[in-house]
PDB file of N, CA and C in Angstrom:
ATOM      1  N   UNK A   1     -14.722 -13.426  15.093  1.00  0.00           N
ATOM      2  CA  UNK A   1     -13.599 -12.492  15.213  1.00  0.00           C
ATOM      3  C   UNK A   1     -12.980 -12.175  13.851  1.00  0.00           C
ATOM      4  N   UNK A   2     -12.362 -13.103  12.921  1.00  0.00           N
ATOM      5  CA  UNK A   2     -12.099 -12.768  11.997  1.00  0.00           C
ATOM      6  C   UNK A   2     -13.087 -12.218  10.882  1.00  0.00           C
ATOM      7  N   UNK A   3     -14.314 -12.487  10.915  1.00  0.00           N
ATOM      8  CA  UNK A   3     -15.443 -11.188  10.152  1.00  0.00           C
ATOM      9  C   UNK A   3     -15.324  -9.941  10.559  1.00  0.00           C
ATOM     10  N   UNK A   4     -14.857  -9.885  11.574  1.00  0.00           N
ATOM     11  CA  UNK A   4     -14.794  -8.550  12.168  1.00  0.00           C
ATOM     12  C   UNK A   4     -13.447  -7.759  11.845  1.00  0.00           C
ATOM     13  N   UNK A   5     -12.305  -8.469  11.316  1.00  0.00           N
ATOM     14  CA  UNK A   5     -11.113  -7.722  11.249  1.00  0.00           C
ATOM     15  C   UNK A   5     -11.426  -7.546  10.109  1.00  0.00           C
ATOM     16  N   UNK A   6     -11.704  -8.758   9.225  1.00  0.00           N
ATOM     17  CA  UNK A   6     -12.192  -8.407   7.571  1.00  0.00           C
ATOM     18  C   UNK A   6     -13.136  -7.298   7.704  1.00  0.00           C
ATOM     19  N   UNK A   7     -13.555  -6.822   8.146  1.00  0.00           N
ATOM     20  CA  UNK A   7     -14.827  -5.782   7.930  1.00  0.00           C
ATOM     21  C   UNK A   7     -14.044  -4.614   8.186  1.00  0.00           C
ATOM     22  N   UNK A   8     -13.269  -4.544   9.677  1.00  0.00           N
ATOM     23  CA  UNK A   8     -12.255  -3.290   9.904  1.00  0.00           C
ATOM     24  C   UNK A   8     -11.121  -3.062   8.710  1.00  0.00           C
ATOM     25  N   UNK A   9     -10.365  -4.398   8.189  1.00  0.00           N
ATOM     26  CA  UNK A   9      -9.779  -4.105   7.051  1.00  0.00           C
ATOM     27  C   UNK A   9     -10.246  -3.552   5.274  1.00  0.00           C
ATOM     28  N   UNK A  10     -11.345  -4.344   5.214  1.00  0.00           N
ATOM     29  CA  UNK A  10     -12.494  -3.479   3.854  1.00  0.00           C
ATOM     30  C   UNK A  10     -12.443  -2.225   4.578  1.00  0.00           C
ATOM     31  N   UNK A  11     -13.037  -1.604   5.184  1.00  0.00           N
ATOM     32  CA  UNK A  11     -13.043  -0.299   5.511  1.00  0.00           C
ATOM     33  C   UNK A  11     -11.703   0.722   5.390  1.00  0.00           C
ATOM     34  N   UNK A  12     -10.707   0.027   5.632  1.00  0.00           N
ATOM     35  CA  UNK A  12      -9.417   0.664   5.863  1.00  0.00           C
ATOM     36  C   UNK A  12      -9.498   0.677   4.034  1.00  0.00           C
ATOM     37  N   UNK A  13      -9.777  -0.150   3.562  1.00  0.00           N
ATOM     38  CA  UNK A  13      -9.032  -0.039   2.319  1.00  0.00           C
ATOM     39  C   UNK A  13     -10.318   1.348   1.428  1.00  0.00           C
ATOM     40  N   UNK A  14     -11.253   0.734   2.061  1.00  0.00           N
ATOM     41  CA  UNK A  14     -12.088   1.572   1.145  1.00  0.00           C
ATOM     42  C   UNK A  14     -12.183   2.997   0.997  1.00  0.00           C
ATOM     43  N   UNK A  15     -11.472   3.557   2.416  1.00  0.00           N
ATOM     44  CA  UNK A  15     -11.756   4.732   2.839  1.00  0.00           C
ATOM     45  C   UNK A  15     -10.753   5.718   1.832  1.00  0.00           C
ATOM     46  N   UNK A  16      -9.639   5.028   1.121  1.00  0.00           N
ATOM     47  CA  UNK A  16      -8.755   6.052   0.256  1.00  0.00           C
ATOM     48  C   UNK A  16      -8.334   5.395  -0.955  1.00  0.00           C
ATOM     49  N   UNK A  17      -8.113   5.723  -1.981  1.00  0.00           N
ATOM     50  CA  UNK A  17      -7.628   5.703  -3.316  1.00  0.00           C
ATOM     51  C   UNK A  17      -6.212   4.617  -3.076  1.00  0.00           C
ATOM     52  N   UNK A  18      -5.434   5.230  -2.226  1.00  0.00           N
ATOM     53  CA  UNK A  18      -4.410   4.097  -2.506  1.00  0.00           C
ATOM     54  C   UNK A  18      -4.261   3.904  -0.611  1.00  0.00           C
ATOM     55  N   UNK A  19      -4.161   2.712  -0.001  1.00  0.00           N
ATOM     56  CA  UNK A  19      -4.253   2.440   1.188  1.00  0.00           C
ATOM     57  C   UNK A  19      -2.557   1.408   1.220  1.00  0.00           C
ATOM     58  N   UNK A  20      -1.879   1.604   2.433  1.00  0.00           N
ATOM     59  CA  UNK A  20      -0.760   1.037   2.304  1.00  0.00           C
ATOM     60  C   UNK A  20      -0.920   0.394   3.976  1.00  0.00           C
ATOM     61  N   UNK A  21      -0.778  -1.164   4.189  1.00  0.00           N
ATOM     62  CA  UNK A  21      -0.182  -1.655   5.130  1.00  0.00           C
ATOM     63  C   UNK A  21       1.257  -1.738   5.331  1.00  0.00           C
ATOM     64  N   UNK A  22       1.828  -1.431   6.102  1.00  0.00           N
ATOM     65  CA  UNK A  22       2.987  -1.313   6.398  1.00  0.00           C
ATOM     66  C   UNK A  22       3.446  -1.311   7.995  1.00  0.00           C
ATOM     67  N   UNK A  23       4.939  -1.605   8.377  1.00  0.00           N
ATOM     68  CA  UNK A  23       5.569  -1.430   9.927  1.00  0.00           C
ATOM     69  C   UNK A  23       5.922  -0.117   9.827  1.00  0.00           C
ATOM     70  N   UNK A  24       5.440   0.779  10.694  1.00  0.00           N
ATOM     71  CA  UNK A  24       6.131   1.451  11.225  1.00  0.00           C
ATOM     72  C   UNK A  24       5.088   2.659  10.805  1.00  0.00           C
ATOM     73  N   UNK A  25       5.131   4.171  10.737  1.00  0.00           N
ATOM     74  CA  UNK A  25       4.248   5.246   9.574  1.00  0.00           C
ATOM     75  C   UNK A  25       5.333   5.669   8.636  1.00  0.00           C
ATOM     76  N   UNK A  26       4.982   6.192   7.832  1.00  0.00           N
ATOM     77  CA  UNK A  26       5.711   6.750   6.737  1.00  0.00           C
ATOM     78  C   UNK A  26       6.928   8.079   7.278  1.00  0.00           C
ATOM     79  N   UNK A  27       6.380   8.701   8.417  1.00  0.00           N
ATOM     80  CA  UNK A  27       7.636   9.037   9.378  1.00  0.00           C
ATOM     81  C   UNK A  27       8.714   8.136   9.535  1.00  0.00           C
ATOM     82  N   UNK A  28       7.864   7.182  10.326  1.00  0.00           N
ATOM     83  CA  UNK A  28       9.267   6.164  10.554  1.00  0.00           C
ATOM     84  C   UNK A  28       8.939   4.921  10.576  1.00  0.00           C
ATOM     85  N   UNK A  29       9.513   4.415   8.887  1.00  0.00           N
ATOM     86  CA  UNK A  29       8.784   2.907   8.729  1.00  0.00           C
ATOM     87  C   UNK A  29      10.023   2.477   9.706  1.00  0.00           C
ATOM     88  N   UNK A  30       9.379   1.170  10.350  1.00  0.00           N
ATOM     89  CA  UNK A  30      10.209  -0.154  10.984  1.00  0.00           C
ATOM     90  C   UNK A  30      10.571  -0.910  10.323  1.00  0.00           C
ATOM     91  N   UNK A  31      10.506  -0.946   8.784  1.00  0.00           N
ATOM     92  CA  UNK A  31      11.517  -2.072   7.934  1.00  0.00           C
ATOM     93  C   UNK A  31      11.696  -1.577   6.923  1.00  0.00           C
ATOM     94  N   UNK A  32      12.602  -2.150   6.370  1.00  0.00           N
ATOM     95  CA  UNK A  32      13.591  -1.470   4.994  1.00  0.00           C
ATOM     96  C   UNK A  32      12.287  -1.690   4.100  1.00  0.00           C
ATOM     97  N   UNK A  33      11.485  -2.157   4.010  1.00  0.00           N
ATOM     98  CA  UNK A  33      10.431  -3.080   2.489  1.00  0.00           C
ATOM     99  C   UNK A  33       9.453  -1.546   2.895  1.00  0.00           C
ATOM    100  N   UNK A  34       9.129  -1.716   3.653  1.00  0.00           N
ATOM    101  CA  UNK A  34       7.953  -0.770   4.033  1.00  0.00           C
ATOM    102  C   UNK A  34       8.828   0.657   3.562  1.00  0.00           C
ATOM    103  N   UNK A  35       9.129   1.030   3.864  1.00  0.00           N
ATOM    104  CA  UNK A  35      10.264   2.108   3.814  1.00  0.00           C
ATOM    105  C   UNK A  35      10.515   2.292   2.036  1.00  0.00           C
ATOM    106  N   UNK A  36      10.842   1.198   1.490  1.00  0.00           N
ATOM    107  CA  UNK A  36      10.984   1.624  -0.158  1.00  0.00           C
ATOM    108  C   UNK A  36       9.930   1.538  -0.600  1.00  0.00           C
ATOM    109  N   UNK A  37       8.570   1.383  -0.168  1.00  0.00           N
ATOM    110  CA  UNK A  37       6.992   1.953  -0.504  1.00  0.00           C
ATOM    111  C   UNK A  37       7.013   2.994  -0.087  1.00  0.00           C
ATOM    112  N   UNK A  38       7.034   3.339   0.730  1.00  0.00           N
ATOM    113  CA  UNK A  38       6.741   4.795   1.294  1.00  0.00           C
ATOM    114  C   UNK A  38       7.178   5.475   0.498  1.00  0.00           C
ATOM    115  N   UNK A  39       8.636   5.312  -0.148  1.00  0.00           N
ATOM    116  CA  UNK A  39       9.537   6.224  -1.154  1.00  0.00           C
ATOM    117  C   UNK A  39       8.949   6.554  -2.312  1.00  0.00           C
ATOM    118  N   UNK A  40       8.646   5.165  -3.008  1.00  0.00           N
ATOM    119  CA  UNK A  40       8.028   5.357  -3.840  1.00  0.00           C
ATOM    120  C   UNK A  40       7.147   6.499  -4.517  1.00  0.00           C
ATOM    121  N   UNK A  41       6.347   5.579  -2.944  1.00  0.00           N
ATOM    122  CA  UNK A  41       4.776   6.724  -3.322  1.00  0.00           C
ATOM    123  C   UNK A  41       5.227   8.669  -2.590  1.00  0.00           C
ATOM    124  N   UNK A  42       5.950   8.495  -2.021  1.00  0.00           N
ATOM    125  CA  UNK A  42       6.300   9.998  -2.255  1.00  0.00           C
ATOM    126  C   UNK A  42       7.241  10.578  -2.902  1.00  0.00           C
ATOM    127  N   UNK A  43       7.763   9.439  -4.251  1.00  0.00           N
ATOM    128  CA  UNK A  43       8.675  10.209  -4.998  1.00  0.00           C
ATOM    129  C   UNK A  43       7.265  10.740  -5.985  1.00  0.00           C
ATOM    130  N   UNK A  44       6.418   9.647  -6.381  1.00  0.00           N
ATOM    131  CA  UNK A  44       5.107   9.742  -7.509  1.00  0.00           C
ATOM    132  C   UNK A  44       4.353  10.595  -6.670  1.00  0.00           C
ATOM    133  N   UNK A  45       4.400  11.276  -5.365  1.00  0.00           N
ATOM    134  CA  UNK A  45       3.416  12.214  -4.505  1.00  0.00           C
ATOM    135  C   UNK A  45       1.775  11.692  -4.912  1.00  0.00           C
ATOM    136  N   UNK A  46       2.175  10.166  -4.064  1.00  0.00           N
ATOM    137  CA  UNK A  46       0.386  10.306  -4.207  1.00  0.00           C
ATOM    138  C   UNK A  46       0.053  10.269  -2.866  1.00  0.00           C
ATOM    139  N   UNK A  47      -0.915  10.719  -3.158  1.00  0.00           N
ATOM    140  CA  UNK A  47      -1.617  10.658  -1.315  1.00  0.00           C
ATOM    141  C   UNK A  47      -2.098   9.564  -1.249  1.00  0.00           C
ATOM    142  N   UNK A  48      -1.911   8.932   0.088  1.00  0.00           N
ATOM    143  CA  UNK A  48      -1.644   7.237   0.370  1.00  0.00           C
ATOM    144  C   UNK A  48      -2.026   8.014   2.016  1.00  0.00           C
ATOM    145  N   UNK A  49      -2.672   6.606   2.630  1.00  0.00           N
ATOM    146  CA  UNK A  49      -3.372   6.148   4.017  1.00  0.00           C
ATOM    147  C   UNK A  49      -2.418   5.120   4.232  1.00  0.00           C
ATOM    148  N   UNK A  50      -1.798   5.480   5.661  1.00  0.00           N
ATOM    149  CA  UNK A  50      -0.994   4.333   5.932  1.00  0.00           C
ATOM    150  C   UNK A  50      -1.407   3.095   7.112  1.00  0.00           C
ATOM    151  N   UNK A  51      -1.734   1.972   7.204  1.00  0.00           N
ATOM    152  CA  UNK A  51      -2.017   1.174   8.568  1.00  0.00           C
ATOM    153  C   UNK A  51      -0.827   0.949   9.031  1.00  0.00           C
ATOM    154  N   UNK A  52      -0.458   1.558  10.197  1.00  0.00           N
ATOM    155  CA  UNK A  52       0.783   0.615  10.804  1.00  0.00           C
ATOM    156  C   UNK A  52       0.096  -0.648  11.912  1.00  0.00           C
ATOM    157  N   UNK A  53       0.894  -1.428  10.877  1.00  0.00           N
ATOM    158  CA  UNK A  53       0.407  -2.904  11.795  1.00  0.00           C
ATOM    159  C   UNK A  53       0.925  -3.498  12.681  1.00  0.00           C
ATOM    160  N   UNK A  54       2.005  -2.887  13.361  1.00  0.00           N
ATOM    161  CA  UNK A  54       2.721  -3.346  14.328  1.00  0.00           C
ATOM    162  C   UNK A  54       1.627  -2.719  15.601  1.00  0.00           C
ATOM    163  N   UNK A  55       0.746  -1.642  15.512  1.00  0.00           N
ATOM    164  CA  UNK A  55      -0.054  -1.186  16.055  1.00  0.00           C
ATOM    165  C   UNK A  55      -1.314  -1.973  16.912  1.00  0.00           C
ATOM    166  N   UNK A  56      -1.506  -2.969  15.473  1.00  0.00           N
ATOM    167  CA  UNK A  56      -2.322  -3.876  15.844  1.00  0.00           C
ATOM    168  C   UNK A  56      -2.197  -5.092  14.957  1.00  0.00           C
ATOM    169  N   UNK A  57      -2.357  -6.085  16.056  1.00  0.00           N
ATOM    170  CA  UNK A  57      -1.806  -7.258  16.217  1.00  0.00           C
ATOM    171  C   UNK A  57      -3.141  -8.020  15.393  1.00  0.00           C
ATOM    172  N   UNK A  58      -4.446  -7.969  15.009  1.00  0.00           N
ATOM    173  CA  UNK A  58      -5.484  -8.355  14.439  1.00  0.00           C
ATOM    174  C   UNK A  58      -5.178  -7.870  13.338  1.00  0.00           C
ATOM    175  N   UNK A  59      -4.675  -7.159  12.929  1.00  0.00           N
ATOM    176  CA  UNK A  59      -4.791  -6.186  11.489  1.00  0.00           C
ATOM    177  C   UNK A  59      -3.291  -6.588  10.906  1.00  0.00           C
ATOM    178  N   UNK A  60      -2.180  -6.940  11.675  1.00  0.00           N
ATOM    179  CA  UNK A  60      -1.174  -7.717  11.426  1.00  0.00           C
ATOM    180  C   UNK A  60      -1.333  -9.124  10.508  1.00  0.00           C
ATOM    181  N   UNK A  61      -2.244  -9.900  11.197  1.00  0.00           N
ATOM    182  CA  UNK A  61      -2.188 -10.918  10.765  1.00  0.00           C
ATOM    183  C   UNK A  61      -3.242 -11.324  10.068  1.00  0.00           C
ATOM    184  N   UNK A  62      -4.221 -10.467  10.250  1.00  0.00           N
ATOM    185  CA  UNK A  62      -5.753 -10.767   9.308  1.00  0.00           C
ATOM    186  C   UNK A  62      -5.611 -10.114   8.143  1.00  0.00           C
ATOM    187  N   UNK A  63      -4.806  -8.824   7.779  1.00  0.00           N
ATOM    188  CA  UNK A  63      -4.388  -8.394   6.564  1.00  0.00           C
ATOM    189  C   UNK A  63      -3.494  -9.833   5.463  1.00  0.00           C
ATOM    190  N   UNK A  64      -3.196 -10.539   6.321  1.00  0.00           N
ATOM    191  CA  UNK A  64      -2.478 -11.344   5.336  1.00  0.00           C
ATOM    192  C   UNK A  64      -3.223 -12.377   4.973  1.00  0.00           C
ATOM    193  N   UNK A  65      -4.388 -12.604   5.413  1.00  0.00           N
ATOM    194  CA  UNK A  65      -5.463 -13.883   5.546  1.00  0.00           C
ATOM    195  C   UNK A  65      -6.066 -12.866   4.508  1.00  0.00           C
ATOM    196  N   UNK A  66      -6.551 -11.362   4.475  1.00  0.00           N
ATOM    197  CA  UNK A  66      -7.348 -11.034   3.657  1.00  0.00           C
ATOM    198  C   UNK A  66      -7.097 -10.957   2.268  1.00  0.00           C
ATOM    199  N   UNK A  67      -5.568 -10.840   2.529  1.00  0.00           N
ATOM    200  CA  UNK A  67      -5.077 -10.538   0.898  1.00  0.00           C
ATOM    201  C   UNK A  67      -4.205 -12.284  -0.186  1.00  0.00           C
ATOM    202  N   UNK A  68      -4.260 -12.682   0.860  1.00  0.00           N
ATOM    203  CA  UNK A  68      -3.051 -14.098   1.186  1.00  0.00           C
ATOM    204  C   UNK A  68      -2.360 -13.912   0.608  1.00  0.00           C
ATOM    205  N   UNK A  69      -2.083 -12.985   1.188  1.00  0.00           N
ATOM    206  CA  UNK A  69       0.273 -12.299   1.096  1.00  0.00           C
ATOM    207  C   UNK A  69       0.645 -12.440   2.332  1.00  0.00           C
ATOM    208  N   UNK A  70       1.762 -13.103   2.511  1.00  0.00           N
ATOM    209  CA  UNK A  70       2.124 -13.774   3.451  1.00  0.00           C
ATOM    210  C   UNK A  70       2.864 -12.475   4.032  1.00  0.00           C
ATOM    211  N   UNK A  71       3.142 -11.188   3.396  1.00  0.00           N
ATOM    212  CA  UNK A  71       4.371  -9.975   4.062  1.00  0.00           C
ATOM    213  C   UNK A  71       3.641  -9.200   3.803  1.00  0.00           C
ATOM    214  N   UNK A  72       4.390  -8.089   5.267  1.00  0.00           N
ATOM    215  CA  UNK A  72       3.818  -6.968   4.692  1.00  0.00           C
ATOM    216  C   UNK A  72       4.917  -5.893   4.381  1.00  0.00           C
ATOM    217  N   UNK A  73       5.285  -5.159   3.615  1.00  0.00           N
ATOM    218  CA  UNK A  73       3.782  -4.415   3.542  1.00  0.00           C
ATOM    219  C   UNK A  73       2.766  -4.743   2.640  1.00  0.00           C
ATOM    220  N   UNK A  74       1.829  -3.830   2.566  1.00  0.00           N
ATOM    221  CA  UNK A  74       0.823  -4.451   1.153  1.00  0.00           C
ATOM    222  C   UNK A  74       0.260  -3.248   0.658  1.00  0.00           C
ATOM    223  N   UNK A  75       0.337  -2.882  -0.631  1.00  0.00           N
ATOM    224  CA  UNK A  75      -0.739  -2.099  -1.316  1.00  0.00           C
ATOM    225  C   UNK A  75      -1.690  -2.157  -1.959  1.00  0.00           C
ATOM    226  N   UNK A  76      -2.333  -1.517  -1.769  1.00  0.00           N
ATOM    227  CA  UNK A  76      -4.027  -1.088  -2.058  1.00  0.00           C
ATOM    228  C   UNK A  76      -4.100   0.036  -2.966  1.00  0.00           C
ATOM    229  N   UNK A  77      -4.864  -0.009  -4.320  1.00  0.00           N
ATOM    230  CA  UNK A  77      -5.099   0.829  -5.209  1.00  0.00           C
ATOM    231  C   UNK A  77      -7.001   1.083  -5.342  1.00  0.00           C
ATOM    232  N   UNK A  78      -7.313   2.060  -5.115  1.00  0.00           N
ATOM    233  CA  UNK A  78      -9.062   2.317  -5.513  1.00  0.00           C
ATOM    234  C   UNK A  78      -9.781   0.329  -5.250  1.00  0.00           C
ATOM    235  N   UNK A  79      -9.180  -0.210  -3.817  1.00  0.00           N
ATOM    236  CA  UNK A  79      -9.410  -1.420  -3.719  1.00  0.00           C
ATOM    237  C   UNK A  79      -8.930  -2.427  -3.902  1.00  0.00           C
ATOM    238  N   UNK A  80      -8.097  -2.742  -4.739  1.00  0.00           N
ATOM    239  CA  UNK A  80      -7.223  -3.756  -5.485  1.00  0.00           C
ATOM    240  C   UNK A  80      -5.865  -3.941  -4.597  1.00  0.00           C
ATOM    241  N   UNK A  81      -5.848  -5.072  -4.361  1.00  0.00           N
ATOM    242  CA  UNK A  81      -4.811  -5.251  -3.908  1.00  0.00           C
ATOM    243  C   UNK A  81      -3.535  -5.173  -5.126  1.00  0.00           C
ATOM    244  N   UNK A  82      -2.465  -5.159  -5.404  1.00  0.00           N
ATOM    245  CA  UNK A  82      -1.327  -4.700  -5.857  1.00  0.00           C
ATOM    246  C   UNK A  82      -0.571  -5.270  -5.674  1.00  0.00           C
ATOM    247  N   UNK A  83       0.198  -5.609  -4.042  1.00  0.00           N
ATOM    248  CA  UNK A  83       1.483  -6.394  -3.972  1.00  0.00           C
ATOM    249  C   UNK A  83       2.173  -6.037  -2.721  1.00  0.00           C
ATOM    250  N   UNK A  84       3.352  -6.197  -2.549  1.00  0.00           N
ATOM    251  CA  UNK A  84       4.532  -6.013  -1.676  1.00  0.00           C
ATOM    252  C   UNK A  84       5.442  -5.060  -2.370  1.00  0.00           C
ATOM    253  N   UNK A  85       6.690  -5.131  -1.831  1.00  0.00           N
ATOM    254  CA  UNK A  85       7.388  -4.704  -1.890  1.00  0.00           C
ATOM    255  C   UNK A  85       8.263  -4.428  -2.867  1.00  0.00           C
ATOM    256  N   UNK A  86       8.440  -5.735  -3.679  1.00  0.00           N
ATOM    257  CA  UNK A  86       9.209  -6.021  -4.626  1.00  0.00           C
ATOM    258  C   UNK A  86       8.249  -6.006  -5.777  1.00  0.00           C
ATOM    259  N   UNK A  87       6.828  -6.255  -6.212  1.00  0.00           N
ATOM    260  CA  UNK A  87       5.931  -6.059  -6.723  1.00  0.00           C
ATOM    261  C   UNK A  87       5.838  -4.147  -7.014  1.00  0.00           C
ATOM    262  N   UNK A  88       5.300  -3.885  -6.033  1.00  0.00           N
ATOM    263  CA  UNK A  88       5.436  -2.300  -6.105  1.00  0.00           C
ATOM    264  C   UNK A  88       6.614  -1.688  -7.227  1.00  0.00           C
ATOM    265  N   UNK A  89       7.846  -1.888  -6.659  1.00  0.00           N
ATOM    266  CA  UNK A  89       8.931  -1.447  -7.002  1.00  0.00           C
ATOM    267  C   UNK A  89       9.396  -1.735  -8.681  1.00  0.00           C
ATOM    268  N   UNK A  90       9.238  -3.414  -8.874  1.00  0.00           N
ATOM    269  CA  UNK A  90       9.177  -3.635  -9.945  1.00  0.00           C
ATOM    270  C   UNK A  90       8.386  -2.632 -10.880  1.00  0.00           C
ATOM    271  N   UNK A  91       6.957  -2.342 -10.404  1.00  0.00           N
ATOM    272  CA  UNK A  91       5.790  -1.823 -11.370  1.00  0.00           C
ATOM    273  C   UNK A  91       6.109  -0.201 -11.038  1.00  0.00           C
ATOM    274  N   UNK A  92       6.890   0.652 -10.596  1.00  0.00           N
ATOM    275  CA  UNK A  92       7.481   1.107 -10.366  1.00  0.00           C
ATOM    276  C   UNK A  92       8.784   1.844 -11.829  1.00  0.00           C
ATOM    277  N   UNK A  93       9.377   0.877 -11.506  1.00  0.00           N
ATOM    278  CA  UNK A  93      10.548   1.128 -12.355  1.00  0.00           C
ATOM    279  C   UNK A  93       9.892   0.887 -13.756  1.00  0.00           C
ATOM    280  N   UNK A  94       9.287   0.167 -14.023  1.00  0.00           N
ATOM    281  CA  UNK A  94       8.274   0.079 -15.396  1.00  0.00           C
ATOM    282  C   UNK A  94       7.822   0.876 -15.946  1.00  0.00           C
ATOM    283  N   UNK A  95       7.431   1.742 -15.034  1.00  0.00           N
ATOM    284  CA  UNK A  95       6.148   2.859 -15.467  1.00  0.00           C
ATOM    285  C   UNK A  95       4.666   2.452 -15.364  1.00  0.00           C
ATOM    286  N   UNK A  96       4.416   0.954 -14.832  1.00  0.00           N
ATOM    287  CA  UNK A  96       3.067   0.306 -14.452  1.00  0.00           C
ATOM    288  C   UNK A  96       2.750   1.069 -13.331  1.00  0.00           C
ATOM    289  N   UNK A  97       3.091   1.352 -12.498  1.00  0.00           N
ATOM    290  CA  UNK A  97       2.765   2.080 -11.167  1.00  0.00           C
ATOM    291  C   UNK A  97       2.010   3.184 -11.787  1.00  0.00           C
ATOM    292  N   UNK A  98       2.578   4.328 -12.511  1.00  0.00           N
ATOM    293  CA  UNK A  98       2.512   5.322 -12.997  1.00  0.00           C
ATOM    294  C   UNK A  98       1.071   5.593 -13.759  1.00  0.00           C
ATOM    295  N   UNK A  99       0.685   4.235 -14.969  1.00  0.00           N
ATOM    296  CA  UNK A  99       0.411   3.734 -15.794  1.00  0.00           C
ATOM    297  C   UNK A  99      -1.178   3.506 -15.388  1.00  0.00           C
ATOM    298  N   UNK A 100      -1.007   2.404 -13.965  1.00  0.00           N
ATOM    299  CA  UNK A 100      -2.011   2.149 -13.334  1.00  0.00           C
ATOM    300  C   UNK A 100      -2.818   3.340 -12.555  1.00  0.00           C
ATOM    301  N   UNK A 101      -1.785   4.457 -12.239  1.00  0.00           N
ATOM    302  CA  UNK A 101      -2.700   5.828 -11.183  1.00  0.00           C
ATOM    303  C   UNK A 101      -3.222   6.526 -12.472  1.00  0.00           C
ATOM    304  N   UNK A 102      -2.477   6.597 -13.267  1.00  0.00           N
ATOM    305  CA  UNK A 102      -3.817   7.101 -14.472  1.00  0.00           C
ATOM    306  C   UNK A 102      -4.600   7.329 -14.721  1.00  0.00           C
ATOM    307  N   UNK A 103      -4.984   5.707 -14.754  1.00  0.00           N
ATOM    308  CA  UNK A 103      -5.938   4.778 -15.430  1.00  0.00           C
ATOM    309  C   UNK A 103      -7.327   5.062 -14.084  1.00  0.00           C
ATOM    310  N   UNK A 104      -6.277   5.070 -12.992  1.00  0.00           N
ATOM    311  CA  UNK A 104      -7.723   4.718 -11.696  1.00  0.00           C
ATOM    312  C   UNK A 104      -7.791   6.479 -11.460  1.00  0.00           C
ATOM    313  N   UNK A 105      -7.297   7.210 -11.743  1.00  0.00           N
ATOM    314  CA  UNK A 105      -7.334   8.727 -11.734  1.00  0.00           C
ATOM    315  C   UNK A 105      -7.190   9.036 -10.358  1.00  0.00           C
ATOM    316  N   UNK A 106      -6.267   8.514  -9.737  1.00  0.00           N
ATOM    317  CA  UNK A 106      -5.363   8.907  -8.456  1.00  0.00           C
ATOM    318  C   UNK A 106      -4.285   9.928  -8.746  1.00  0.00           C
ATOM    319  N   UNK A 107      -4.784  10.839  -8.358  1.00  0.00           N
ATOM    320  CA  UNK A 107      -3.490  12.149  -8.458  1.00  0.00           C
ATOM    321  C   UNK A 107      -2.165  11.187  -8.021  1.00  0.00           C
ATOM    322  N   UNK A 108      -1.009  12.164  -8.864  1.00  0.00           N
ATOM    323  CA  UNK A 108       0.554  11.704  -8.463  1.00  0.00           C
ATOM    324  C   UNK A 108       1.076  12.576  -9.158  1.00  0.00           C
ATOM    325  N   UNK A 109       2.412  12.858  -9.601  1.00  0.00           N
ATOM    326  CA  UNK A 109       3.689  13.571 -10.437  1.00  0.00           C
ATOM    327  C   UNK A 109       3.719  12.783 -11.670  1.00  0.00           C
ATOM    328  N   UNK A 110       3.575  13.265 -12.859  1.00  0.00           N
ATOM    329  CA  UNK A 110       3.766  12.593 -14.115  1.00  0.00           C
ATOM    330  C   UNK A 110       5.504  12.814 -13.780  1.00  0.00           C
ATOM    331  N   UNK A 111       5.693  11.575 -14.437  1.00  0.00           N
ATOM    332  CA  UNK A 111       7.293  11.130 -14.445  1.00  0.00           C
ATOM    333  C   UNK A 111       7.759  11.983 -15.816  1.00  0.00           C
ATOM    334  N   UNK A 112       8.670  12.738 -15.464  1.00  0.00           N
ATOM    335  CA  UNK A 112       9.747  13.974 -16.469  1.00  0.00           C
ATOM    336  C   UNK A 112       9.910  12.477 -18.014  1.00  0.00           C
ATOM    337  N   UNK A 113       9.278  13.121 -18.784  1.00  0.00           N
ATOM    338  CA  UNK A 113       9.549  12.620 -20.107  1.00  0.00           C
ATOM    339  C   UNK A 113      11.099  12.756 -20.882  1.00  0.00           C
ATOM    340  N   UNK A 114      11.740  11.196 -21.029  1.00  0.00           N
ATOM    341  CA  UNK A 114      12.991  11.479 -21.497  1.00  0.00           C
ATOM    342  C   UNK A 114      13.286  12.407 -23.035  1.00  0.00           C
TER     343      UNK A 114
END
């Protein structure tokens, strides 16, 4: 069983450039954490795949066995796992977020130069 969620989760991730686990969809996340990802990535307008895992209860809890991040949400970059919430945000306010879609040549909004 769990080869099998790992296999449904590789797939989820593989299928887009930046893949986001999260509660709720980006309509309407179910938690504040999930919710300031979502922001994020549509203040930087990248196109992002969302799993809502409250959806499914295998993909809930095998996402965290796959990544061993104990929360979700979780992001996914061209494969790479990334982080949570506070991770995101941090790399974020940095300009690492920014820095990193670059680099992996994921369309987004170049951030207005001070």
């Amino acid at each position: 069983m769990a080869t099998d969620i790992n296999t449904t989760i590789k797939n989820e991730i593989d299928s887009a450039d930046v893949v986001l686990f999260m509660k709720g969809t980006p309509q309407a996340p179910q938690c504040g954490f999930s919710l300031q990802v979502v922001q994020i990535l549509s203040h930087l307008e990248v196109p992002f795949k969302s799993i809502n895992v409250l959806a499914d209860g295998a993909i809930r809890e095998g996402i965290k066995q796959y990544s061993s991040w104990p929360t979700i949400p979780q992001l996914y970059v061209k494969g790479e796992f990334l982080g949570g919430c506070d991770i995101t945000r941090e790399m974020f306010q940095s300009g690492e977020l920014a820095a990193l879609l670059d680099k992996e040549g994921v369309p987004h909004k170049q951030a207005a130069k001070a």
